[in-house]
Structure formats: structure tokens, C-alpha cells
C-alpha atoms as a PDB file:
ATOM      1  CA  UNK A   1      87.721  50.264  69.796  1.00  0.00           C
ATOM      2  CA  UNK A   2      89.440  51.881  67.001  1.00  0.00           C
ATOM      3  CA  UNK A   3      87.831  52.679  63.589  1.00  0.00           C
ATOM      4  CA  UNK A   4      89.383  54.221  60.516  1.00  0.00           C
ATOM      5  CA  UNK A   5      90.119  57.970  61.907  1.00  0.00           C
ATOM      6  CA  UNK A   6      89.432  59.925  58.954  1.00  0.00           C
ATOM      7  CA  UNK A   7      86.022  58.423  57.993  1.00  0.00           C
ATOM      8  CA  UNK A   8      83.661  61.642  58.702  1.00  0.00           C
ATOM      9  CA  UNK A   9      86.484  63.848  57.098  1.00  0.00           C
ATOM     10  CA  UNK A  10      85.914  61.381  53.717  1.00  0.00           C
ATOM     11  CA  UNK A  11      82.667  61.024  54.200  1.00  0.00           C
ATOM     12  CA  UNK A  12      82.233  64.898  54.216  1.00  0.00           C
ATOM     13  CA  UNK A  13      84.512  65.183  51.125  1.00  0.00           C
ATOM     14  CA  UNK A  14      82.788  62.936  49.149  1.00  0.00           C
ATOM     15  CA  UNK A  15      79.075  64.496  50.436  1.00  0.00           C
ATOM     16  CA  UNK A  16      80.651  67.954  49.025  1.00  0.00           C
ATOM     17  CA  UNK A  17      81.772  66.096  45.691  1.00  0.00           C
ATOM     18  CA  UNK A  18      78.669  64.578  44.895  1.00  0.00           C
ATOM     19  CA  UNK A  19      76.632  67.312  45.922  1.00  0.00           C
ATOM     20  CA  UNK A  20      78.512  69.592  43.334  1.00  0.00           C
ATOM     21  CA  UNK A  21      78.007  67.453  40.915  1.00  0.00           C
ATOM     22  CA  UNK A  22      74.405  66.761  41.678  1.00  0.00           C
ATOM     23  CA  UNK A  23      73.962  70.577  41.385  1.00  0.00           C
ATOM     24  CA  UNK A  24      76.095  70.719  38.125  1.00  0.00           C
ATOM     25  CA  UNK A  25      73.936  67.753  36.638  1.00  0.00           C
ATOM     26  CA  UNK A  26      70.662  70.340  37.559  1.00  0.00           C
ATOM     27  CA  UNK A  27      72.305  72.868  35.747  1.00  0.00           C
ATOM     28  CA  UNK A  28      73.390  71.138  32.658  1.00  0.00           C
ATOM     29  CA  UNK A  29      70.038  69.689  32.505  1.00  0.00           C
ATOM     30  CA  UNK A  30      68.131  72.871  31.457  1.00  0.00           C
ATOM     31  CA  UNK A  31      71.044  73.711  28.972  1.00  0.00           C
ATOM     32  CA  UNK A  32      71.133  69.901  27.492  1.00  0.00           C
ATOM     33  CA  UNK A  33      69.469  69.576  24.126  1.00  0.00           C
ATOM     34  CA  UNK A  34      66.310  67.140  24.049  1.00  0.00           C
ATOM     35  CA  UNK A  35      67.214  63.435  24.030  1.00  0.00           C
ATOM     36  CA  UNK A  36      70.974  64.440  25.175  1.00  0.00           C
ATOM     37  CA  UNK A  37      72.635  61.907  27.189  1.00  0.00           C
ATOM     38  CA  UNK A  38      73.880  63.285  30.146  1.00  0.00           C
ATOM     39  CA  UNK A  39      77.554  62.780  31.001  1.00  0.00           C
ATOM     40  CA  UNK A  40      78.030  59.365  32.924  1.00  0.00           C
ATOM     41  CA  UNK A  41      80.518  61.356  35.155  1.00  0.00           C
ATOM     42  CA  UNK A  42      77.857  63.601  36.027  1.00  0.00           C
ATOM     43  CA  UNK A  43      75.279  60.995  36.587  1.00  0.00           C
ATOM     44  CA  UNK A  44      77.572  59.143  38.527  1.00  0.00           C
ATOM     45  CA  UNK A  45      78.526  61.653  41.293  1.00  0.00           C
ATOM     46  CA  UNK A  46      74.706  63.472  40.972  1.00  0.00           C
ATOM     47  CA  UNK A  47      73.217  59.515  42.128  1.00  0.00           C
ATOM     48  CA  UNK A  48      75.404  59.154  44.571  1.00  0.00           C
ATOM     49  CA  UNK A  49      74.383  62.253  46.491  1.00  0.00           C
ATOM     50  CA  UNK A  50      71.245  61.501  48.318  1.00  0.00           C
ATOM     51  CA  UNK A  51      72.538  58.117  49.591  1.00  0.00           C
ATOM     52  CA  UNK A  52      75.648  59.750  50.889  1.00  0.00           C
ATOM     53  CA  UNK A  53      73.833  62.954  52.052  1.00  0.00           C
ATOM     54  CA  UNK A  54      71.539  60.308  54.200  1.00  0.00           C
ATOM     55  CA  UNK A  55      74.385  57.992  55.852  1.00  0.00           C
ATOM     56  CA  UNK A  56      76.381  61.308  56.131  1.00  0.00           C
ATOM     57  CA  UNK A  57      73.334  62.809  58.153  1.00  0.00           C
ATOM     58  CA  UNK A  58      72.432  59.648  60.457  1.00  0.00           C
ATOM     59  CA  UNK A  59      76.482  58.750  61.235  1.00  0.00           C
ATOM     60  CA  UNK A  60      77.202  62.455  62.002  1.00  0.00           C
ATOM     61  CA  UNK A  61      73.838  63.047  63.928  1.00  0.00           C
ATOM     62  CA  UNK A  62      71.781  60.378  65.053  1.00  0.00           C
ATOM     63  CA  UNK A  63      73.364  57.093  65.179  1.00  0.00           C
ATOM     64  CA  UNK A  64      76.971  55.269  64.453  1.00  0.00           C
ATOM     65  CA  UNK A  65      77.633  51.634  64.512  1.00  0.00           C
ATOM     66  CA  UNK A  66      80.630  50.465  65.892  1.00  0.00           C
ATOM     67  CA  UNK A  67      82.441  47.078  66.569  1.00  0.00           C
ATOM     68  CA  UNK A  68      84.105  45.504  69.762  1.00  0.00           C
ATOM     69  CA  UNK A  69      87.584  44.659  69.312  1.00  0.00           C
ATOM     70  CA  UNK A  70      88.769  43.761  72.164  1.00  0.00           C
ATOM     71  CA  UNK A  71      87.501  42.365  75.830  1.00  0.00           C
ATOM     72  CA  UNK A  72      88.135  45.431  78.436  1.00  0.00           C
ATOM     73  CA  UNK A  73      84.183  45.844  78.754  1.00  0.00           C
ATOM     74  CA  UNK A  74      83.128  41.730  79.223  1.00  0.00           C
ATOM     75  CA  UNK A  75      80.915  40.622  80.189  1.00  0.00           C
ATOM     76  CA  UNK A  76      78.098  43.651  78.978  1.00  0.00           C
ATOM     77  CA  UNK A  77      80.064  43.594  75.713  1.00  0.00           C
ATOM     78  CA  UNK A  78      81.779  40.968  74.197  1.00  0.00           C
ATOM     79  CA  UNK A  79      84.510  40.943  71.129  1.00  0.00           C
ATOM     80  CA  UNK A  80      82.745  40.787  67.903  1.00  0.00           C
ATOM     81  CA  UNK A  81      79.748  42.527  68.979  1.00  0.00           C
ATOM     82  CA  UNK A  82      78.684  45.083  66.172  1.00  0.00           C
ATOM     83  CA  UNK A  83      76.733  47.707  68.420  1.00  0.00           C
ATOM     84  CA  UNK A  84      75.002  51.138  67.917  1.00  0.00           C
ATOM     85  CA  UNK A  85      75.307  54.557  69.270  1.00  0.00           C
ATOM     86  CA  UNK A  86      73.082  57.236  69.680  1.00  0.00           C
ATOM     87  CA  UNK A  87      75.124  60.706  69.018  1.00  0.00           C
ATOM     88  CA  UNK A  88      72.696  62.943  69.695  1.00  0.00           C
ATOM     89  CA  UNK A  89      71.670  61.857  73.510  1.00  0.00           C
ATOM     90  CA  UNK A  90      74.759  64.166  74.593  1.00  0.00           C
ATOM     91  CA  UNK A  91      74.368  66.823  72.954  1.00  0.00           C
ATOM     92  CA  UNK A  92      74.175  68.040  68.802  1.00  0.00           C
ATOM     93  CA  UNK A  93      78.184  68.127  67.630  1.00  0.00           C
ATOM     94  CA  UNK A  94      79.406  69.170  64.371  1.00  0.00           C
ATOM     95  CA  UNK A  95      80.626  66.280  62.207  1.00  0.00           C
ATOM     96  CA  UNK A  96      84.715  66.294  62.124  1.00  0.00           C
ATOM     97  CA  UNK A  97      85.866  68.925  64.385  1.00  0.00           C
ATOM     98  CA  UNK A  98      83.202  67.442  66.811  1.00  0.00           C
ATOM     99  CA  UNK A  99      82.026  70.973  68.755  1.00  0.00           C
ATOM    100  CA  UNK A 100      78.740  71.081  70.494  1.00  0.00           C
ATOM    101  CA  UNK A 101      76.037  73.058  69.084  1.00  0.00           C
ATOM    102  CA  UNK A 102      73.117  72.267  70.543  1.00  0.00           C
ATOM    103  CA  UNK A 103      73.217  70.982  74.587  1.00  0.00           C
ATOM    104  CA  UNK A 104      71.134  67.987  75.541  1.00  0.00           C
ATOM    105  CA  UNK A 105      71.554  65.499  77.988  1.00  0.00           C
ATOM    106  CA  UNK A 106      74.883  65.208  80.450  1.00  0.00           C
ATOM    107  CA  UNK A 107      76.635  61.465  80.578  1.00  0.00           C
ATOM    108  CA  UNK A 108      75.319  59.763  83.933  1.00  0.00           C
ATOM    109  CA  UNK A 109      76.836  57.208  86.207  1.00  0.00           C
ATOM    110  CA  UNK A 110      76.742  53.709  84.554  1.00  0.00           C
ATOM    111  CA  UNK A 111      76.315  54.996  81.043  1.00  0.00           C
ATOM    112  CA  UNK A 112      78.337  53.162  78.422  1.00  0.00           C
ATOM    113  CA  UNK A 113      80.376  55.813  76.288  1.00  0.00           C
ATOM    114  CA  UNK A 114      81.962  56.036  73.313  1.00  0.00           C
ATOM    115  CA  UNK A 115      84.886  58.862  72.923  1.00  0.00           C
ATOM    116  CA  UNK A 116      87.949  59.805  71.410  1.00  0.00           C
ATOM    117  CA  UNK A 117      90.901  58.745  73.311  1.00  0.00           C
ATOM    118  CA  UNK A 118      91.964  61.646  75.163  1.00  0.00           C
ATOM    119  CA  UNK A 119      96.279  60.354  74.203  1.00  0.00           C
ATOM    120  CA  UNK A 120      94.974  60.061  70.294  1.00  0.00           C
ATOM    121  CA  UNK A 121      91.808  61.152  69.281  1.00  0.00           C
ATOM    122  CA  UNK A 122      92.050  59.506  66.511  1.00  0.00           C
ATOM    123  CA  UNK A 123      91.013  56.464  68.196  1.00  0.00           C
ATOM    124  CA  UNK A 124      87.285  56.074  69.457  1.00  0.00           C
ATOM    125  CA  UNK A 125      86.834  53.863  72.964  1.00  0.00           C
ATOM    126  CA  UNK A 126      84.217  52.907  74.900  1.00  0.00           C
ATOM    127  CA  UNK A 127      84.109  52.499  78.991  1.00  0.00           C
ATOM    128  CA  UNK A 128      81.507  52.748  81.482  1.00  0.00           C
ATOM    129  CA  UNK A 129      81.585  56.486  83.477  1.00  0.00           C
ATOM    130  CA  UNK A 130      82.141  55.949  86.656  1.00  0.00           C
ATOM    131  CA  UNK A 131      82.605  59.449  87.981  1.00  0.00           C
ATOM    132  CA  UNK A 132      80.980  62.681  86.658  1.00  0.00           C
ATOM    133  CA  UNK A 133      82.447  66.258  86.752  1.00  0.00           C
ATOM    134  CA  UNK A 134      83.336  66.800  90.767  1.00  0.00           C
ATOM    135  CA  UNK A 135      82.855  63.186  92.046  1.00  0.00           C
ATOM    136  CA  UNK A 136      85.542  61.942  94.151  1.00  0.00           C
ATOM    137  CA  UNK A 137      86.193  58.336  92.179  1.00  0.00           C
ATOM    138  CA  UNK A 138      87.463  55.783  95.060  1.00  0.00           C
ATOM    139  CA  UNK A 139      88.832  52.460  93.806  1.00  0.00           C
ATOM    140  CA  UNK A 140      90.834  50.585  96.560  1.00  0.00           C
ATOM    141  CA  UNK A 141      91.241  46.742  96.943  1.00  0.00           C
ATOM    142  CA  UNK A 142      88.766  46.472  93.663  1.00  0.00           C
ATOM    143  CA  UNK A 143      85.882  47.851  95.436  1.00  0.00           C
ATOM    144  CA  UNK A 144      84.260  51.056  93.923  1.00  0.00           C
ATOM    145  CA  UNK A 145      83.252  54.016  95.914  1.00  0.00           C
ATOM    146  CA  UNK A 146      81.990  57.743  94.283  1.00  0.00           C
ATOM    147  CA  UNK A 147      82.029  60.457  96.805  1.00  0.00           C
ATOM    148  CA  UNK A 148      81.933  58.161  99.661  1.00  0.00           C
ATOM    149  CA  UNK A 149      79.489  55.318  98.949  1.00  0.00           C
ATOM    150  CA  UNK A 150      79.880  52.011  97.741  1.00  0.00           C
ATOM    151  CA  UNK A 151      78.538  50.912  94.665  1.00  0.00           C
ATOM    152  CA  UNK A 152      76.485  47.695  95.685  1.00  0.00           C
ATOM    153  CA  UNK A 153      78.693  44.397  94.396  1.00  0.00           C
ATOM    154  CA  UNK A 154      76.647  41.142  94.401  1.00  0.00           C
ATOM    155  CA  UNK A 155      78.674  37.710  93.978  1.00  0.00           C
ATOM    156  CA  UNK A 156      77.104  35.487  90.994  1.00  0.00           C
ATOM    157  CA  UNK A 157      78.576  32.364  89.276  1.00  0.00           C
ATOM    158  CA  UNK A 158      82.491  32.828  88.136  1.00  0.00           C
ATOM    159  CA  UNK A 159      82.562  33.874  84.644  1.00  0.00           C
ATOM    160  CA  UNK A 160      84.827  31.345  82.231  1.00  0.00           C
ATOM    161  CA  UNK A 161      86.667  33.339  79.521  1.00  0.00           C
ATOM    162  CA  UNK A 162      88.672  31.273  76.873  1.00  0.00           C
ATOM    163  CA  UNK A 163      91.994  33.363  76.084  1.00  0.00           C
ATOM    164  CA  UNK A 164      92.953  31.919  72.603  1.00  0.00           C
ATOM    165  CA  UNK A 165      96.064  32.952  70.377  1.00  0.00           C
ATOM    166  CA  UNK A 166      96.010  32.865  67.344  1.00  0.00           C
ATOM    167  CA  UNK A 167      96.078  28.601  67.197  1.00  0.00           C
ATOM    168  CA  UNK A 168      92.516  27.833  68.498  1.00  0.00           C
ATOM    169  CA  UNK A 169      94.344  24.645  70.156  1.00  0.00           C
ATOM    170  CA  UNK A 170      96.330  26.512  72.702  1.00  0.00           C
ATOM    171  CA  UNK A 171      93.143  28.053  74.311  1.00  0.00           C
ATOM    172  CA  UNK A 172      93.759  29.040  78.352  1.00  0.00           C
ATOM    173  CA  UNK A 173      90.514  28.654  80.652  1.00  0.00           C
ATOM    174  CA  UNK A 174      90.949  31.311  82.898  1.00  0.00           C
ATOM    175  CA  UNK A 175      87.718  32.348  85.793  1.00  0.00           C
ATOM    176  CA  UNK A 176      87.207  35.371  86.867  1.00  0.00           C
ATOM    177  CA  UNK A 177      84.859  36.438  89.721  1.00  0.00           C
ATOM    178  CA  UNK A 178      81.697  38.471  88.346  1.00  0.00           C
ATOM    179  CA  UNK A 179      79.689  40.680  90.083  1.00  0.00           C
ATOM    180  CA  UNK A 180      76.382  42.237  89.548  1.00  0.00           C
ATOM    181  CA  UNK A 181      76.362  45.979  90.414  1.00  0.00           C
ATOM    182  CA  UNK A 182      74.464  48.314  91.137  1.00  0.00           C
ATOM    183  CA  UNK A 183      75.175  52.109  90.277  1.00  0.00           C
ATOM    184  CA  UNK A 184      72.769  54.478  90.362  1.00  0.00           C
ATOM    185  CA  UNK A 185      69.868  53.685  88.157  1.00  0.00           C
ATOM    186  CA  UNK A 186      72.396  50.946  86.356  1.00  0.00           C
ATOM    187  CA  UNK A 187      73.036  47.739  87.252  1.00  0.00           C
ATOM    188  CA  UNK A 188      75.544  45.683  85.317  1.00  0.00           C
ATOM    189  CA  UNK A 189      77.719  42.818  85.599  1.00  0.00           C
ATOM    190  CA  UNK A 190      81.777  43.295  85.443  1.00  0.00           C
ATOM    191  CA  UNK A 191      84.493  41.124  86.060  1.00  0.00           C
ATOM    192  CA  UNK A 192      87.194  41.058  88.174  1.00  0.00           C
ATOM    193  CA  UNK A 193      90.539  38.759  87.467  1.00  0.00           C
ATOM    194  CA  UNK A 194      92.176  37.766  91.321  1.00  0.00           C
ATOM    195  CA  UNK A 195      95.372  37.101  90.459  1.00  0.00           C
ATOM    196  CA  UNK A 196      96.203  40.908  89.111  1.00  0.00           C
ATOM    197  CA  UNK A 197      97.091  42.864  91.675  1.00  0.00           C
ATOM    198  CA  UNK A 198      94.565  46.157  93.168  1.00  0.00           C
ATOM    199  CA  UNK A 199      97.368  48.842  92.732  1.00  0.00           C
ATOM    200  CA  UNK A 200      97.999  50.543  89.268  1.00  0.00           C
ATOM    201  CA  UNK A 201     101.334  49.973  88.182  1.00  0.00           C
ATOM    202  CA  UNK A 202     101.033  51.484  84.023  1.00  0.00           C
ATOM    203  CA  UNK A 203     100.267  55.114  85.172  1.00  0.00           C
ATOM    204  CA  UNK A 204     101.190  58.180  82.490  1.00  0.00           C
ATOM    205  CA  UNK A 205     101.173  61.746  82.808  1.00  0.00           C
ATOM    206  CA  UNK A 206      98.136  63.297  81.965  1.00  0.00           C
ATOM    207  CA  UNK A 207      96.455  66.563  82.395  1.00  0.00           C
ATOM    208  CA  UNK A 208      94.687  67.295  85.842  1.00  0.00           C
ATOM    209  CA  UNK A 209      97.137  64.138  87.017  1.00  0.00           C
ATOM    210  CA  UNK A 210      97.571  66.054  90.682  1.00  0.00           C
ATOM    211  CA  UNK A 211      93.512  65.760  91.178  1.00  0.00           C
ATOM    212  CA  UNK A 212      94.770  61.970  91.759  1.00  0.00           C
ATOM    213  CA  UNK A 213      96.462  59.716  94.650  1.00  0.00           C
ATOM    214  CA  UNK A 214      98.131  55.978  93.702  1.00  0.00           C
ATOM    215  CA  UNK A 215      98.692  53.543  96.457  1.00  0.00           C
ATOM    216  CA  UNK A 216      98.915  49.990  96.578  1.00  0.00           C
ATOM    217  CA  UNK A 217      95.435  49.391  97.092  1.00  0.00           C
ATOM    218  CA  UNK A 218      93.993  51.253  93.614  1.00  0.00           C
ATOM    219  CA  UNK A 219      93.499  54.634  92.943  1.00  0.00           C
ATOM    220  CA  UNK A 220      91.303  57.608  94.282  1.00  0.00           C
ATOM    221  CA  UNK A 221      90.656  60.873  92.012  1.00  0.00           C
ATOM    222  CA  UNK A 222      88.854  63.707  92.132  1.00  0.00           C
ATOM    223  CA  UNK A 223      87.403  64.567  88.571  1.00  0.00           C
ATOM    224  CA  UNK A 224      87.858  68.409  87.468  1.00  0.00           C
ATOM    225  CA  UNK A 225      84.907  70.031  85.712  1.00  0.00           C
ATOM    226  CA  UNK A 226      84.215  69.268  82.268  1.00  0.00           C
ATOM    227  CA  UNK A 227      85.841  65.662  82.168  1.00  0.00           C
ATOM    228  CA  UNK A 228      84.980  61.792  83.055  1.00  0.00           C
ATOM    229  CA  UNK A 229      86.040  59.366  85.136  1.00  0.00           C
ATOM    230  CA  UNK A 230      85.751  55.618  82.840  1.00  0.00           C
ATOM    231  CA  UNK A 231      86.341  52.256  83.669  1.00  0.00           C
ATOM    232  CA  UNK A 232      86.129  49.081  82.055  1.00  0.00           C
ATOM    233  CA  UNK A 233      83.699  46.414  83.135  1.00  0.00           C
ATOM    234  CA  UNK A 234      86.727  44.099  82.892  1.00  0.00           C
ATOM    235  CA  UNK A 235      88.128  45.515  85.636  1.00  0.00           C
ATOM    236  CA  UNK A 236      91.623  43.671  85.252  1.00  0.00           C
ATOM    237  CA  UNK A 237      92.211  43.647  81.746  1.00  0.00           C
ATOM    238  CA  UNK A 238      91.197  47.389  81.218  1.00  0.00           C
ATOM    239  CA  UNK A 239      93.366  50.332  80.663  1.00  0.00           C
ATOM    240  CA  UNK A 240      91.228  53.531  81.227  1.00  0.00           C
ATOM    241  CA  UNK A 241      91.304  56.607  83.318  1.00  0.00           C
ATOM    242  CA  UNK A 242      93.080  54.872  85.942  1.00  0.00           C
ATOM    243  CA  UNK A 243      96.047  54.536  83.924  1.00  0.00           C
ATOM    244  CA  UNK A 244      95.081  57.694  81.025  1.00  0.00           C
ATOM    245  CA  UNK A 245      93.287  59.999  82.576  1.00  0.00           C
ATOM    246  CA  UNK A 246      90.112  61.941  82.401  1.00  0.00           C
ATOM    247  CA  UNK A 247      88.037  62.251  79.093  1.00  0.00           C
ATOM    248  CA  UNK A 248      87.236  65.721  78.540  1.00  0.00           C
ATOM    249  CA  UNK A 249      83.676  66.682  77.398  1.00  0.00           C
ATOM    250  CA  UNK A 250      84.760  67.370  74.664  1.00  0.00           C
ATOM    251  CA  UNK A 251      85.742  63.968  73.011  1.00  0.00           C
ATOM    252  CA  UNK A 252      82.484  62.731  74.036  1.00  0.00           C
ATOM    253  CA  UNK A 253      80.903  60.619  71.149  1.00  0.00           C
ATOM    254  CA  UNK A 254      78.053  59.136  72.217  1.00  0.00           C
ATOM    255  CA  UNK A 255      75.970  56.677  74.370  1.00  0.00           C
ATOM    256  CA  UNK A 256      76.173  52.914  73.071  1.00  0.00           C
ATOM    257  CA  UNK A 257      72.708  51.255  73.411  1.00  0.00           C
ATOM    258  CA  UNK A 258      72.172  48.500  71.181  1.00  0.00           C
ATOM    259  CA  UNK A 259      73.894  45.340  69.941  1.00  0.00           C
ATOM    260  CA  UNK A 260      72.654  45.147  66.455  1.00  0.00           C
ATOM    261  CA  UNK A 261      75.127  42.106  64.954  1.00  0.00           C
ATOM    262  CA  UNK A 262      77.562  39.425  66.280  1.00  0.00           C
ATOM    263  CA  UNK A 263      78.658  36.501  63.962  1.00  0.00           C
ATOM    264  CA  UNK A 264      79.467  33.973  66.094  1.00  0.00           C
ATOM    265  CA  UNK A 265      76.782  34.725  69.199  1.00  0.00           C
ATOM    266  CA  UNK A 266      73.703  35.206  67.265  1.00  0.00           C
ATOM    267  CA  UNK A 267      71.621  35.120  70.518  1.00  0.00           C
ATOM    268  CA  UNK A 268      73.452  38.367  71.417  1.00  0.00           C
ATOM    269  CA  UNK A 269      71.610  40.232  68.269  1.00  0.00           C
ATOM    270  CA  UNK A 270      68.766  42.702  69.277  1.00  0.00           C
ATOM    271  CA  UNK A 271      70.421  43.149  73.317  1.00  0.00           C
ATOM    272  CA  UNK A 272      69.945  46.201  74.566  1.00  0.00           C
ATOM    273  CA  UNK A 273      73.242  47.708  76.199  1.00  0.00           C
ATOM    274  CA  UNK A 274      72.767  47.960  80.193  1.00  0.00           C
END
């Protein structure tokens, strides 16, 4: 998921602009002469102030749409799916430099997340958290385990995904074998793809990198305080912190609940995110 990076920065410049300008046009106002015309530049900016001041207020503290570019979190959300998050469930942040004001809630197990990706945070994401500060994350031969139990994995119907370039007509059927899980007070379906292989193989450096241990059967970490653990519900076609990294607290953007638009799925519209 990646939007334009410097949207709250404009946003906050133009909210400063027009709120200038709104006061200026106040000002002038008691100095204009009867029947005076204000100055259209004035008028301009000085109307444009509440409607900025409002989506300025909701985006920075309440809620943020988003859209789904790409398919690391099928089948709970699919590309093209215009969703919604709520930015205040974690906690009250300052628009821009993003710093926590006012504490709320913590991220659980199984929430959906959006954050800034911990290499650029520039770039907004969204995964599933999978382990919390201090879990022990296990994930060997694609089976999940925090600090020693399973997460419950239920075998449904193989989910068909059509993997089309950019000709329609050279569309690849691939099945993958899809799961409903249970984890925690969640439960979710995800995906996982048999022909890729359990071990890791695109691993980076990252910070707190010695809290984890590769082998050929996955991955097992221990998360440090302060960070997150996230996965992908497309467990095979997911880069996250099993290749990344931890997300720190403090690129935490908020919890993604709703699925407000999708073009071509219109039955998707009005879903609430599980």
C-alpha cells in the first residue's frame, strides 16, 4: 500500500494558507467600505478553509481511507478494495511527524494494521500482527505458533486466484490452500501457495535482527518491546517482518476496519474488515 508520502505535510500547508487568509478576509472585512467587493484572492483561500480544516481534522484524527494495491493480504482484502481506517483506536498522534499524544488502545493479535514501512516511511502498509511486544513469533513448515501455541488452522475449499499481466488473455489459474484461523478473538481466512518453499530466502538486515533464528523450515523471533511482529494473510506472496523486520510503535497508523468501495466487486462494499 503506498499513497502519495507528503499528503498530510500539503494538506497542513494548505490548512495554514487558507486559514491566513480566512483570518485576513475577517480583518479586511471591518476595514472594507460598504458594498466593497472583497478580493477574489481572499475569498478564494477564506472558502476554502473550513472544508480543508474538516478533511484535515478527520484524515489526521479519526479516519483515513486507503486503497489495496496489491494481493499480500487475500483473501480478507482483495486488490482494488478502497477501505477505511480508524487512527485514533491506537492512540491520538500528531499529524506529520506522527508522535503520540494521547495513549489509547495497544494493537492486539489478529488486528489488521496500517503503518509506515519501517525501510521507508514514506510508504504506508498494511499486515495482520501476529506477535505483540515480547511474544516469541514461531513460523516453521507454514504453521503459526506465538509463545508456544498453535494458532488453530481449519482446511476449507482451495482458493482460485487469476494472476493476469497486463494482457487479460494470458491469465494463470493458480490454487492455493486456504485456511480459516483462529487467533485469539480473530478468526480469518489466509492463504497459503504449496509450491513456495517454508524457509525465508529474501532476509535484510534490520534492527533487533539477532532477536531472530532462520532455518529451512521458516522463521522464529522474539519481538523486543515497543515493536510488531506482521504477516500477510497471503502467506506466500507476502514480504513482511519475516523478511523486514519489526514495526516499531512508532510507525503505527491505524486499525483498518471497513471496506467502503471496490469497482469491480461491488458485493465487497459495506464488509467489515475481520
Amino acid at each position: 500500500m503506498n499513497l502519495a508520502p507528503n499528503f498530510a505535510l500539503i494538506l497542513l500547508v494548505l490548512l495554514v494558507a487558507t486559514g491566513v487568509l480566512y483570518a485576513l478576509n475577517l480583518k479586511l472585512r471591518k476595514q472594507r467600505p460598504e458594498g466593497a467587493k472583497e478580493p477574489a484572492w481572499v475569498a478564494w483561500g477564506a472558502d476554502f478553509f473550513p472544508v480543508i480544516l474538516v478533511v484535515f481534522v478527520l484524515r489526521s484524527f479519526i479516519v483515513e481511507p486507503f486503497k489495496i494495491p496489491s494481493g499480500s493480504m487475500i483473501p480478507t482484502l482483495l486488490v482494488g478494495d478502497f477501505i477505511l481506517v480508524n487512527k485514533y483506536t491506537y492512540g491520538i498522534r500528531l499529524p506529520v511527524i506522527n508522535k503520540k499524544i494521547i495513549a489509547v488502545n495497544e494493537p492486539q493479535r489478529g488486528d489488521v494494521m496500517v503503518f509506515r514501512y519501517p525501510e521507508d516511511p514514506s510508504l504506508d502498509y498494511i499486515k495482520r500482527v501476529i506477535g505483540v511486544p515480547g511474544d516469541v513469533v514461531s513460523y516453521q513448515n507454514k504453521r503459526l505458533t506465538v509463545n508456544g501455541e498453535p494458532v488453530e488452522m481449519t482446511r476449507i475449499d482451495d482458493y482460485l486466484y487469476l494472476e493476469c499481466p497486463k494482457d487479460p488473455k494470458q491469465c494463470m489459474a493458480k490454487y492455493f490452500e486456504q485456511y480459516w484461523a483462529k487467533f485469539g478473538q480473530v478468526e480469518h481466512r489466509l492463504l497459503n501457495y504449496a509450491p513456495v518453499p517454508a524457509s525465508v530466502f529474501d532476509v535484510e538486515q534490520f534492527p533487533h535482527r539477532e532477536n531472530c533464528t532462520y532455518n529451512a523450515a521458516g522463521v522464529i523471533c522474539k519481538v523486543p518491546a515497543g515493536h510488531y511482529f506482521m504477516m500477510g494473510d497471503n502467506r506466500d506472496n507476502s514480504r513482511d517482518s519475516r523478511s523486514w523486520g519489526f514495526v516499531p510503535e512508532e510507525n503505527i497508523v491505524g486499525k483498518a476496519f471497513f471496506i467502503w468501495l471496490n469497482l469491480s466487486d461491488p458485493g465487497r462494499i459495506g464488509s467489515f474488515i475481520k
